[in-house]
PDB file of N, CA and C in Angstrom:
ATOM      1  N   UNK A   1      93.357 113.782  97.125  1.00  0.00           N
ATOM      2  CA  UNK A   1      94.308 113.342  96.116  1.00  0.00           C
ATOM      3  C   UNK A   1      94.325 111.813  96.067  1.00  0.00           C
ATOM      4  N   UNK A   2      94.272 111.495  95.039  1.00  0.00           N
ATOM      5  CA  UNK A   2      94.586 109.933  94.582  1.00  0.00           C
ATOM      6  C   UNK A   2      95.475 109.157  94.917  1.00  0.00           C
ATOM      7  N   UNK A   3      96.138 108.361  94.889  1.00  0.00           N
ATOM      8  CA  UNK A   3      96.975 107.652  95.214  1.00  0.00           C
ATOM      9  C   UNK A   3      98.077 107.505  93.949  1.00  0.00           C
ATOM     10  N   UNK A   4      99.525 107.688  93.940  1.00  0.00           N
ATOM     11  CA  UNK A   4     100.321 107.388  92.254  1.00  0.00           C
ATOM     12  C   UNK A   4     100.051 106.026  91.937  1.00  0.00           C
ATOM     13  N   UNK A   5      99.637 106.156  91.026  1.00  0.00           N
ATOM     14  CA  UNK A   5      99.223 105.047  89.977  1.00  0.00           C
ATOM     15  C   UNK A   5     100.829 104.455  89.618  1.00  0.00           C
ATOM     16  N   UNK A   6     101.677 105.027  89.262  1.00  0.00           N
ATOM     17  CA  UNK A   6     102.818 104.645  88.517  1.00  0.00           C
ATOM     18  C   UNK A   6     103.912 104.314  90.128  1.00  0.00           C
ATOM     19  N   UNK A   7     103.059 104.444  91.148  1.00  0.00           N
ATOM     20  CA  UNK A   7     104.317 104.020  92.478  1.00  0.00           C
ATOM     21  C   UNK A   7     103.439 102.505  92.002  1.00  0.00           C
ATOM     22  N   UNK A   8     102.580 102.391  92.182  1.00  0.00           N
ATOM     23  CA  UNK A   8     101.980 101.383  92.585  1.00  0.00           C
ATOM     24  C   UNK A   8     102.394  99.907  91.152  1.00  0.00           C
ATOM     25  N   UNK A   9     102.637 100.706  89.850  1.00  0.00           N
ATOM     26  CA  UNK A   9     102.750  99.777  88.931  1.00  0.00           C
ATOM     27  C   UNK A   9     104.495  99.719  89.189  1.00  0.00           C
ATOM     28  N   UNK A  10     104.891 100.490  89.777  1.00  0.00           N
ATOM     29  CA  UNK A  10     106.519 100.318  90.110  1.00  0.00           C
ATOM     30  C   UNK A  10     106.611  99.213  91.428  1.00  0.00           C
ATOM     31  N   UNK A  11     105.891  99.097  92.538  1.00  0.00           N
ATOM     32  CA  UNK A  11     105.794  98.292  93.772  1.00  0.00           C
ATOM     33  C   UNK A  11     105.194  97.045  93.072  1.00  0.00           C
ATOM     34  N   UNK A  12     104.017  96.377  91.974  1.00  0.00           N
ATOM     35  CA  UNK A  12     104.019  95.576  91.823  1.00  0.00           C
ATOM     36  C   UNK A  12     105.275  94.599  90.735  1.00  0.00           C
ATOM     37  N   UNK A  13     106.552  95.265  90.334  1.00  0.00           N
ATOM     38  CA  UNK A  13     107.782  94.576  89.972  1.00  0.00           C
ATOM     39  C   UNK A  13     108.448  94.408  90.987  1.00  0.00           C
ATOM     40  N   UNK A  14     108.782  94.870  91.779  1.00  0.00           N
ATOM     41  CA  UNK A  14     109.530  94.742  92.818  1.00  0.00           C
ATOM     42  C   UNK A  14     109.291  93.709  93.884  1.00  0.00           C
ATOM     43  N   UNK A  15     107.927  93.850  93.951  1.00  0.00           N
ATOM     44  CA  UNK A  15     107.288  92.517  95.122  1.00  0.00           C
ATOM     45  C   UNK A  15     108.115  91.559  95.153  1.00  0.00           C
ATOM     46  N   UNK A  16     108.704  91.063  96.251  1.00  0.00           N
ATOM     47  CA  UNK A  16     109.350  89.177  96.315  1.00  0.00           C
ATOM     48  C   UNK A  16     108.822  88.458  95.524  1.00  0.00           C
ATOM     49  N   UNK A  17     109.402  87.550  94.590  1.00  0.00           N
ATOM     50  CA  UNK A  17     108.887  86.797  93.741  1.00  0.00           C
ATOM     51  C   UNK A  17     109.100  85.454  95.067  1.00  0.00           C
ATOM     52  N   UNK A  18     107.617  84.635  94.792  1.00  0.00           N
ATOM     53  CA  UNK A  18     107.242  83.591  95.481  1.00  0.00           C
ATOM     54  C   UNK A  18     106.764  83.643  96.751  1.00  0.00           C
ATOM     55  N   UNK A  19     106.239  84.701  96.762  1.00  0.00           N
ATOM     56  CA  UNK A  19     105.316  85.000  98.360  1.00  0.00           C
ATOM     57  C   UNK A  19     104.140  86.052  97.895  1.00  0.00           C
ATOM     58  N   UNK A  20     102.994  85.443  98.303  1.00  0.00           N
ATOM     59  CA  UNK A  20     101.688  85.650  97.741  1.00  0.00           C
ATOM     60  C   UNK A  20     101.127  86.944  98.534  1.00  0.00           C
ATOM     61  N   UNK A  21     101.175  88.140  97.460  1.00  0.00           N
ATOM     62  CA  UNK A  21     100.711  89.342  97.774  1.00  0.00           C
ATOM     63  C   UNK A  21      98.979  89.542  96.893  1.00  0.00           C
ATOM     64  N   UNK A  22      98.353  90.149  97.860  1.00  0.00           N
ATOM     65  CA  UNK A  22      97.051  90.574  97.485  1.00  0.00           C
ATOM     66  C   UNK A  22      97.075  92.213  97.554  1.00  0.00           C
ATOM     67  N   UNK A  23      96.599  92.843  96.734  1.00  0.00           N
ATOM     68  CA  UNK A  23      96.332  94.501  96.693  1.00  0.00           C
ATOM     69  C   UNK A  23      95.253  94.523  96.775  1.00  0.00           C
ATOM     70  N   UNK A  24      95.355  95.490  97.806  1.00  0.00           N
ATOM     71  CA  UNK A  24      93.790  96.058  98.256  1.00  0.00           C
ATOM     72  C   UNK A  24      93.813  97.348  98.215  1.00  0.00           C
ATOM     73  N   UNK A  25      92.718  98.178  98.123  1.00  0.00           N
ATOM     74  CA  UNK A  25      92.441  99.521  97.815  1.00  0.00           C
ATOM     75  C   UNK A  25      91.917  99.805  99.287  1.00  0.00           C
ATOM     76  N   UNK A  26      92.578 101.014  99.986  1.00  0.00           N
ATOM     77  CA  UNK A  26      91.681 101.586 101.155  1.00  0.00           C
ATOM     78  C   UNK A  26      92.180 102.887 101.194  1.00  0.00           C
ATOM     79  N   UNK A  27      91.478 103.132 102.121  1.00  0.00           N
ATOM     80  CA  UNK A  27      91.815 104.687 102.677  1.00  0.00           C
ATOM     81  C   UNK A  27      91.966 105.648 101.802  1.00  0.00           C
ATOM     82  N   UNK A  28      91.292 105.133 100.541  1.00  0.00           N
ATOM     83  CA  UNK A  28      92.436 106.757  99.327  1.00  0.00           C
ATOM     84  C   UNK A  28      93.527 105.663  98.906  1.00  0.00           C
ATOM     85  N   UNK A  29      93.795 105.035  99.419  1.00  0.00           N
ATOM     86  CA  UNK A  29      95.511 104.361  98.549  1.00  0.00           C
ATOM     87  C   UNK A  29      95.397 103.101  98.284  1.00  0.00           C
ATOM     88  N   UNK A  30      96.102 102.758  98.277  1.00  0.00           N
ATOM     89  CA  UNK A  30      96.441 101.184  97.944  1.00  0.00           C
ATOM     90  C   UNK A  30      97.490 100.377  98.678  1.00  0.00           C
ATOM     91  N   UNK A  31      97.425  98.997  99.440  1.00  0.00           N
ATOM     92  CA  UNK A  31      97.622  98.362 100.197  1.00  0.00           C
ATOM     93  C   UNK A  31      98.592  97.150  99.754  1.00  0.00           C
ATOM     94  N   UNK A  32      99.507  96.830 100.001  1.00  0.00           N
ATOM     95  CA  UNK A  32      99.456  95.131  99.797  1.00  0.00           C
ATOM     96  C   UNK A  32      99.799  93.980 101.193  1.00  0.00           C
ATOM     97  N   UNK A  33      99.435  93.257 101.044  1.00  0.00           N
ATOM     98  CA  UNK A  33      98.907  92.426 102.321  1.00  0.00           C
ATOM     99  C   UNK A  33      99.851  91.000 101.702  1.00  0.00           C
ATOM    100  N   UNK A  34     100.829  90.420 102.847  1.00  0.00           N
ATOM    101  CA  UNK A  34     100.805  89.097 102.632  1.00  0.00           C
ATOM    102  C   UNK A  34     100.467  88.480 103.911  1.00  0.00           C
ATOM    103  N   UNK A  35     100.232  87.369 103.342  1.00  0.00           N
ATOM    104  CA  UNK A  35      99.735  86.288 104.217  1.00  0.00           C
ATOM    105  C   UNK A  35      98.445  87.484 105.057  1.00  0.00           C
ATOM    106  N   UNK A  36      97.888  88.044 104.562  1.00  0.00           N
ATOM    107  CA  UNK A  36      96.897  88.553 104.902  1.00  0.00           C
ATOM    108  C   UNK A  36      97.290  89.929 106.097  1.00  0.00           C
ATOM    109  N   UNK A  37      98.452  90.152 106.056  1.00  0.00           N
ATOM    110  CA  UNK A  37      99.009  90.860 106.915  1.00  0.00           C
ATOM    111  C   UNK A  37      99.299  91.945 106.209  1.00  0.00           C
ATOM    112  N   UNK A  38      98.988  93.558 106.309  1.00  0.00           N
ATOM    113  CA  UNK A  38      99.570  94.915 105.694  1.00  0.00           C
ATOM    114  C   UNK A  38     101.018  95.012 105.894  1.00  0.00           C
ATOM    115  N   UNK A  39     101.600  95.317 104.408  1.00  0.00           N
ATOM    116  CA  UNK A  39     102.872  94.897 104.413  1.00  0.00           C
ATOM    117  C   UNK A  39     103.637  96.528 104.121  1.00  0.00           C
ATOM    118  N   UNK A  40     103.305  96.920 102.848  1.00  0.00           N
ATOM    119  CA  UNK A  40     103.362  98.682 101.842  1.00  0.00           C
ATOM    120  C   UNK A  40     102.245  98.615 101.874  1.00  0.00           C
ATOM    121  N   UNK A  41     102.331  99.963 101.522  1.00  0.00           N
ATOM    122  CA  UNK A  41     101.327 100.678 100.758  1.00  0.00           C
ATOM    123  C   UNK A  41     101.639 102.185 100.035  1.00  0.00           C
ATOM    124  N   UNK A  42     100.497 102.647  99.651  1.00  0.00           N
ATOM    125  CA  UNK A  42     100.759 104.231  98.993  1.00  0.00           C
ATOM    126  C   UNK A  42      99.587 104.889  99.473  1.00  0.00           C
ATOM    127  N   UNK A  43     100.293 105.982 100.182  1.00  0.00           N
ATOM    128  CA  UNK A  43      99.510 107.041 100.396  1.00  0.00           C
ATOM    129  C   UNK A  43      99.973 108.573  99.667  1.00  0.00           C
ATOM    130  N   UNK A  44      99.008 108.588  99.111  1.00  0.00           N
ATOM    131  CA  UNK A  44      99.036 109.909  97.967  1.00  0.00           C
ATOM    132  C   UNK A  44     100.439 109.667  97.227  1.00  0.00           C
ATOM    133  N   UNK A  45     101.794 110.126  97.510  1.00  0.00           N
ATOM    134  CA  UNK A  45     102.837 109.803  96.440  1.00  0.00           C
ATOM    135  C   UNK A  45     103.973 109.552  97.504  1.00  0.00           C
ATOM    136  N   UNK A  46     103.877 108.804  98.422  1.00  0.00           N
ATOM    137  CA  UNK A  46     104.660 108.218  99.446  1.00  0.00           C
ATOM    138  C   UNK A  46     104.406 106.785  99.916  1.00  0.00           C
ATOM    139  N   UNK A  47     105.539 106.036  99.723  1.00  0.00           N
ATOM    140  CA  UNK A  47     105.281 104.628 100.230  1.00  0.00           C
ATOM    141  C   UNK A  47     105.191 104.753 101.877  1.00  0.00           C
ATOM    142  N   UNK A  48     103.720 103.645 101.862  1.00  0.00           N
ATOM    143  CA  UNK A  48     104.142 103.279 103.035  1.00  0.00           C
ATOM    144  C   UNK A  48     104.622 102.115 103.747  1.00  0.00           C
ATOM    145  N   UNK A  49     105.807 101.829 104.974  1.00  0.00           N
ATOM    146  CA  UNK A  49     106.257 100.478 105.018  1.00  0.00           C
ATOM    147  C   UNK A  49     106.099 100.012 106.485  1.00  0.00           C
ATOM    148  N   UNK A  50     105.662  98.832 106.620  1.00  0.00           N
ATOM    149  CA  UNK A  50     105.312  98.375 108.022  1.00  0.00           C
ATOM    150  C   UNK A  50     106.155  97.879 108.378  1.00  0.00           C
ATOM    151  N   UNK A  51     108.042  97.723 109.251  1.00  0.00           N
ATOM    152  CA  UNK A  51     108.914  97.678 109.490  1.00  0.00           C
ATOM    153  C   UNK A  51     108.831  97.091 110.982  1.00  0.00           C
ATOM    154  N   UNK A  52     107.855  97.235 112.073  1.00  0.00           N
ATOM    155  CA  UNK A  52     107.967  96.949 112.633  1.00  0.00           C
ATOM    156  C   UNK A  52     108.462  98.193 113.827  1.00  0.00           C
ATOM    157  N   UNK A  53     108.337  97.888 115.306  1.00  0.00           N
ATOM    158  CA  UNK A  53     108.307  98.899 115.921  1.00  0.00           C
ATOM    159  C   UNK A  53     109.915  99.571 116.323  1.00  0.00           C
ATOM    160  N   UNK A  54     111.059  98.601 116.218  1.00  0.00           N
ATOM    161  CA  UNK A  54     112.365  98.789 116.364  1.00  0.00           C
ATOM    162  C   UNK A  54     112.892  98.755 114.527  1.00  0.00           C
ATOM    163  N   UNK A  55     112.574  98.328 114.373  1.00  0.00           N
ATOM    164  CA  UNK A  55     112.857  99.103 112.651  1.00  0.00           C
ATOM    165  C   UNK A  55     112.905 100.105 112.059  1.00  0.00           C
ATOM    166  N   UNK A  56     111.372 100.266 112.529  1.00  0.00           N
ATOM    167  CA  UNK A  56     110.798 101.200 112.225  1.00  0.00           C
ATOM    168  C   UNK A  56     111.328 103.036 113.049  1.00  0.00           C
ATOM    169  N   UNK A  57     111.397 102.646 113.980  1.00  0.00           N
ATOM    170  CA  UNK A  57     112.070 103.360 114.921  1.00  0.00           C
ATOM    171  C   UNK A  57     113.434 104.641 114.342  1.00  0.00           C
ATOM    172  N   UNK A  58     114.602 103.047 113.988  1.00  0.00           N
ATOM    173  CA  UNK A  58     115.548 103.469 113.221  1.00  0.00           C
ATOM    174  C   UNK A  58     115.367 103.898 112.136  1.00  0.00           C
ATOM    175  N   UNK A  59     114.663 103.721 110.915  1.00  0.00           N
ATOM    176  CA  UNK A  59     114.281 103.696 110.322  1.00  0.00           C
ATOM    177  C   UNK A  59     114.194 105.309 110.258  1.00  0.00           C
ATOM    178  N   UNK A  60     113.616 106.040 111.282  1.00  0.00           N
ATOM    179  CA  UNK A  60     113.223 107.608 110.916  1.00  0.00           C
ATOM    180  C   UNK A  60     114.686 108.525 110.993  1.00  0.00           C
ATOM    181  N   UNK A  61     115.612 107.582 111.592  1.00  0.00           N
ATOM    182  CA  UNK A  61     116.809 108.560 110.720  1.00  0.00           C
ATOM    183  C   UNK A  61     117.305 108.641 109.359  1.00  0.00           C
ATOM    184  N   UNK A  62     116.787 107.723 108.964  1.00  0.00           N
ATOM    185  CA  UNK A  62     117.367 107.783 107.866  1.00  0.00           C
ATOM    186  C   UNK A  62     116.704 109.100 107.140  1.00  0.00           C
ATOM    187  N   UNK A  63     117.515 109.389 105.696  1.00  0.00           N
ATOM    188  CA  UNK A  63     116.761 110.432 105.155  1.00  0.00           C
ATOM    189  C   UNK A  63     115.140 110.170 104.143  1.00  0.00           C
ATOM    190  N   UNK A  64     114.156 111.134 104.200  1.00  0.00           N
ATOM    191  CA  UNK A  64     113.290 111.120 103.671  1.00  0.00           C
ATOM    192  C   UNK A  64     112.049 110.012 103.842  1.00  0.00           C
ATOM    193  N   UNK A  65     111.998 109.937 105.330  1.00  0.00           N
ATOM    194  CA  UNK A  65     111.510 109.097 106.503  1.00  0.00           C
ATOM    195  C   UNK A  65     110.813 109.948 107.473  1.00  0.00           C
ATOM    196  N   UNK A  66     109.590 109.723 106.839  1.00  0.00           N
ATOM    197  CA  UNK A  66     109.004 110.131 109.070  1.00  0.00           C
ATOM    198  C   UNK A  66     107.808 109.122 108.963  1.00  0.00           C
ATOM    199  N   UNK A  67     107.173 109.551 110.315  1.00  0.00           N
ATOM    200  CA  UNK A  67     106.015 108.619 111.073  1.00  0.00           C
ATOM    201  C   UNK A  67     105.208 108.601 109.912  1.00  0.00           C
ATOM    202  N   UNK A  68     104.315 107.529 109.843  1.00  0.00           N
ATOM    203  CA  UNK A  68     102.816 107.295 109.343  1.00  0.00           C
ATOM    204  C   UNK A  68     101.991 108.095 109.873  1.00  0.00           C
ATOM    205  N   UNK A  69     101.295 108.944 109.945  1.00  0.00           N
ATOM    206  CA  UNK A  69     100.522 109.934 110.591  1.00  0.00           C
ATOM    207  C   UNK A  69      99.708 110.681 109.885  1.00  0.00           C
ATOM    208  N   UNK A  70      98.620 109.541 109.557  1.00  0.00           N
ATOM    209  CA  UNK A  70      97.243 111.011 109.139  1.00  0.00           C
ATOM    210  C   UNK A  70      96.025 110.713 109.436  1.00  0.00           C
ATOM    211  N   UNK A  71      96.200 110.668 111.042  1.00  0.00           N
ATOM    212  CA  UNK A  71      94.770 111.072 111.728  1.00  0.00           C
ATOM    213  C   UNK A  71      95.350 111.436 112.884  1.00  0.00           C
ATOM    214  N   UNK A  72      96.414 112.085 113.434  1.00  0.00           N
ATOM    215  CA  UNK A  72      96.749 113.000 114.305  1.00  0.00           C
ATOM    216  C   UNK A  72      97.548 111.940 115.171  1.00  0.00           C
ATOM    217  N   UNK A  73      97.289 110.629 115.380  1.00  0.00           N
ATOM    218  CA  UNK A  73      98.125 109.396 115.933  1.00  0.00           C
ATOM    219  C   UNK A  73      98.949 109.041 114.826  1.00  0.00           C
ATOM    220  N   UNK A  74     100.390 108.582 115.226  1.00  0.00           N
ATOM    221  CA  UNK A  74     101.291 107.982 114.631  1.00  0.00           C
ATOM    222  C   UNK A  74     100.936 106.550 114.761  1.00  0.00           C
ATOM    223  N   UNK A  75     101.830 105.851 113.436  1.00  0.00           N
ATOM    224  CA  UNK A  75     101.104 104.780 113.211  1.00  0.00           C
ATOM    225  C   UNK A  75     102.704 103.570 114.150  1.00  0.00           C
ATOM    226  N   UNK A  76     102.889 103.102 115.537  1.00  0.00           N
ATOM    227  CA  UNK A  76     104.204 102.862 115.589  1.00  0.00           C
ATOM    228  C   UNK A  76     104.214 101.412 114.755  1.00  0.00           C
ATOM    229  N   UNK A  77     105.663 101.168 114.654  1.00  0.00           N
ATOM    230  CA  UNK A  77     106.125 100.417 113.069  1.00  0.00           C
ATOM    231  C   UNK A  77     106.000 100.872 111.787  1.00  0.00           C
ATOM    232  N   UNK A  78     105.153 101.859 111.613  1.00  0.00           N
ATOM    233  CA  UNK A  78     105.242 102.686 110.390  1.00  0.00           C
ATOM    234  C   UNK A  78     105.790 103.474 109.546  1.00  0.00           C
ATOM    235  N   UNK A  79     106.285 103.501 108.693  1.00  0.00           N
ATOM    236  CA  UNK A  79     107.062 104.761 108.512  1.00  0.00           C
ATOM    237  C   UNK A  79     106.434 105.255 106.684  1.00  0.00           C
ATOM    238  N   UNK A  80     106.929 106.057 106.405  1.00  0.00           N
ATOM    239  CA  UNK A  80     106.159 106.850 105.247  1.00  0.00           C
ATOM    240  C   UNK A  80     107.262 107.652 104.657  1.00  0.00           C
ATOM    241  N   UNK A  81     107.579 106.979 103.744  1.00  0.00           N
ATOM    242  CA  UNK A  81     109.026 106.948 103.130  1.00  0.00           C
ATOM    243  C   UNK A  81     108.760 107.989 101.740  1.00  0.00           C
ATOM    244  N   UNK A  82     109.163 109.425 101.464  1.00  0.00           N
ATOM    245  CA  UNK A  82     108.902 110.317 100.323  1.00  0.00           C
ATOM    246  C   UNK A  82     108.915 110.105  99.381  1.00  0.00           C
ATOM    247  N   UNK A  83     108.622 110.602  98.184  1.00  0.00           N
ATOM    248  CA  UNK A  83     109.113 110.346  96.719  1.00  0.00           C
ATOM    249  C   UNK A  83     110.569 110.380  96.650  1.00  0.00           C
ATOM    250  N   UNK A  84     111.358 111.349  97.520  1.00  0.00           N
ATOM    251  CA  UNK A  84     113.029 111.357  97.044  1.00  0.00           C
ATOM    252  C   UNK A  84     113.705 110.282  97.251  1.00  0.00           C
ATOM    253  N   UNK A  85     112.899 109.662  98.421  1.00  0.00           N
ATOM    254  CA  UNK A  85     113.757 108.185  99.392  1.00  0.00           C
ATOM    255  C   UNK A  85     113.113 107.085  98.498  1.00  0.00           C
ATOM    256  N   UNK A  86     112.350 107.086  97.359  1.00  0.00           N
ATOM    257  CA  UNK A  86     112.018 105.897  96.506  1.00  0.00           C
ATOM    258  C   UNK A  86     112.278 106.150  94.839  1.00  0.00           C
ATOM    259  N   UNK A  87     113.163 107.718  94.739  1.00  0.00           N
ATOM    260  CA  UNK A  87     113.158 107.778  93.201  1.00  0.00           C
ATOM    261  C   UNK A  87     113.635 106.922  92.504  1.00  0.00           C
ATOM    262  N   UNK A  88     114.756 106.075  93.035  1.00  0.00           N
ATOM    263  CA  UNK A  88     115.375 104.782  92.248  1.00  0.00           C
ATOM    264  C   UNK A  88     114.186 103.430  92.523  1.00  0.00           C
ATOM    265  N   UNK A  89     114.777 102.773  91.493  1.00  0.00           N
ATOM    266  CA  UNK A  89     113.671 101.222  91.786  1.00  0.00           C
ATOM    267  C   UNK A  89     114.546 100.773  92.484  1.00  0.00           C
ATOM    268  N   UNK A  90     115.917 100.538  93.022  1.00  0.00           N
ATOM    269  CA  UNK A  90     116.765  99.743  93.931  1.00  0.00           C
ATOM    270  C   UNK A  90     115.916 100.229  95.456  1.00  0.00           C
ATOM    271  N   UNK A  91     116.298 102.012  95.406  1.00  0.00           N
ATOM    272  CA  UNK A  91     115.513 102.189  96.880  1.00  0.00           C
ATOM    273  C   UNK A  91     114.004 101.471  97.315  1.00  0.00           C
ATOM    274  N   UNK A  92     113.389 101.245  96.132  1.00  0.00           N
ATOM    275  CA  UNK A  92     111.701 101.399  96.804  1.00  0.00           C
ATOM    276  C   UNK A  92     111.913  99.669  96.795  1.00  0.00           C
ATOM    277  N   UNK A  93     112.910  98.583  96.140  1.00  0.00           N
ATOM    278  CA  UNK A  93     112.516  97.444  96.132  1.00  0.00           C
ATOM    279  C   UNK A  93     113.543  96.820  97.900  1.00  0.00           C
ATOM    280  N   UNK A  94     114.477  97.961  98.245  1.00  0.00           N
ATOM    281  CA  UNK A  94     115.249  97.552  99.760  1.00  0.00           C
ATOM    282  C   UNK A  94     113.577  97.820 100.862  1.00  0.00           C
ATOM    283  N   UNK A  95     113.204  98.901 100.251  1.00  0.00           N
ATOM    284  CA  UNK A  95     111.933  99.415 101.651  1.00  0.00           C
ATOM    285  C   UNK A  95     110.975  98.498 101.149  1.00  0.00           C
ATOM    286  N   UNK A  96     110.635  97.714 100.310  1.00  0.00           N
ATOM    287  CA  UNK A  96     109.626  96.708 100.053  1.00  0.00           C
ATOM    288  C   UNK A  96     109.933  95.339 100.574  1.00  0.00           C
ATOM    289  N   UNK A  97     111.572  95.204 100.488  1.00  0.00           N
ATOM    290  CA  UNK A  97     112.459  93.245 101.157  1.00  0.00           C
ATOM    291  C   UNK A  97     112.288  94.180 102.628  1.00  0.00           C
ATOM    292  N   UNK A  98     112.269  95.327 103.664  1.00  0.00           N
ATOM    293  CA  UNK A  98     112.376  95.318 105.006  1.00  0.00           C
ATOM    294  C   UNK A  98     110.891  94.807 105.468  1.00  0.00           C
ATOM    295  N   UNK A  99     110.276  96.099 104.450  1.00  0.00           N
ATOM    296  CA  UNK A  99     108.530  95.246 104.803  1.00  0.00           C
ATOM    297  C   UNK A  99     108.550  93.657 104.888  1.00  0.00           C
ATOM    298  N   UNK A 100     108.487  93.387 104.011  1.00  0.00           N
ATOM    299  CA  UNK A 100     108.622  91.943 103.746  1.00  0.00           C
ATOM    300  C   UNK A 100     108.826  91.399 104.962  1.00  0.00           C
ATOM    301  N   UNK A 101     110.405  91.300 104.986  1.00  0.00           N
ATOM    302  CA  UNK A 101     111.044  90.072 106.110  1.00  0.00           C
ATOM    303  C   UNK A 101     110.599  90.581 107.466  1.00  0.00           C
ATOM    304  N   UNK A 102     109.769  91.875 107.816  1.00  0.00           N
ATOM    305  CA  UNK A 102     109.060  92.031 108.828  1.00  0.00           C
ATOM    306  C   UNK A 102     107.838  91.143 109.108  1.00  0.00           C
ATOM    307  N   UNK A 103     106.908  91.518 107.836  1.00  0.00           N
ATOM    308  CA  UNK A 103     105.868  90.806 107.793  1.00  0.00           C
ATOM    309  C   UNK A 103     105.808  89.395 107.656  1.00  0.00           C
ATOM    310  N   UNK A 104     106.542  88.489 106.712  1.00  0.00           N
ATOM    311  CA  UNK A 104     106.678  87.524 107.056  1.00  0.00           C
ATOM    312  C   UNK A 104     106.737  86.754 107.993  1.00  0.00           C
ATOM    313  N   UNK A 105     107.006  87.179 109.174  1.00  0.00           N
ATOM    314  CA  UNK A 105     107.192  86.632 110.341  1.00  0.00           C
ATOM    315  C   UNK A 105     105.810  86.624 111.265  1.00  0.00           C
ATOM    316  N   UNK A 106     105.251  87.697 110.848  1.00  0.00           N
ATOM    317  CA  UNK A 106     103.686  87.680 111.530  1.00  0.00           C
ATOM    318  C   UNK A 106     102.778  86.786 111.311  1.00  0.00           C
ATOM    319  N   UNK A 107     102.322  86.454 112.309  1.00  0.00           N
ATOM    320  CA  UNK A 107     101.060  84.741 112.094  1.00  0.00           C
ATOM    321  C   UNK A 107      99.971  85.297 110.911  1.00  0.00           C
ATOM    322  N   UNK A 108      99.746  84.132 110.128  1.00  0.00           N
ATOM    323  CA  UNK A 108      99.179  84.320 109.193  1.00  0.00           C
ATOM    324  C   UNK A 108      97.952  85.112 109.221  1.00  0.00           C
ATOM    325  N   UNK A 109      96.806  85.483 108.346  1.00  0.00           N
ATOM    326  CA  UNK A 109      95.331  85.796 109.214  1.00  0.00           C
ATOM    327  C   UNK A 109      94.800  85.405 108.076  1.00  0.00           C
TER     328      UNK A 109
END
């Protein structure tokens, strides 16, 4: 399966305005990277958000949240947030500012 085309044209409005995101295509999905660092992404019709390993953590209580996991290892800091937990654009643009102010902080590459 493809990756949603229409998450992905919904994640590029939302992006932080004034911090330089690049999209990259991998795995089947689509990526975005700042400062050269994996920030979201989409896998098949689920965002994915790099939160960090205590974020991320919490993060799986919430509803419509579990691990990154598709090669039998969990991905830790990952989480893989459903279509229900991003049907609003408010939800998918809060799980795009956690990515963010996670990644931001990581040394450039």
């Amino acid at each position: 399966m493809a990756y949603d085309a229409a998450l992905a044209d919904r994640i590029r409005v939302v992006l932080p305005r004034g911090k330089r995101f690049e999209e990259k295509k991998m795995f089947g999905g689509v990526g975005y990277l700042l400062n050269g660092n994996m920030c979201v992404g989409i896998w098949k019709d689920s965002l994915i958000a790099r939160l960090g390993p205590e974020q991320g953590e919490a993060a799986l209580q919430e509803p419509y949240v579990k691990e990154f996991d598709i090669t039998g290892r969990p991905m830790k800091g990952w989480v893989m947030v459903l279509p229900e937990g991003i049907e609003e654009d408010d939800q998918l643009k809060e799980w795009v500012a956690r990515a963010s102010k996670f990644v931001a902080k990581l040394p450039k590459k």
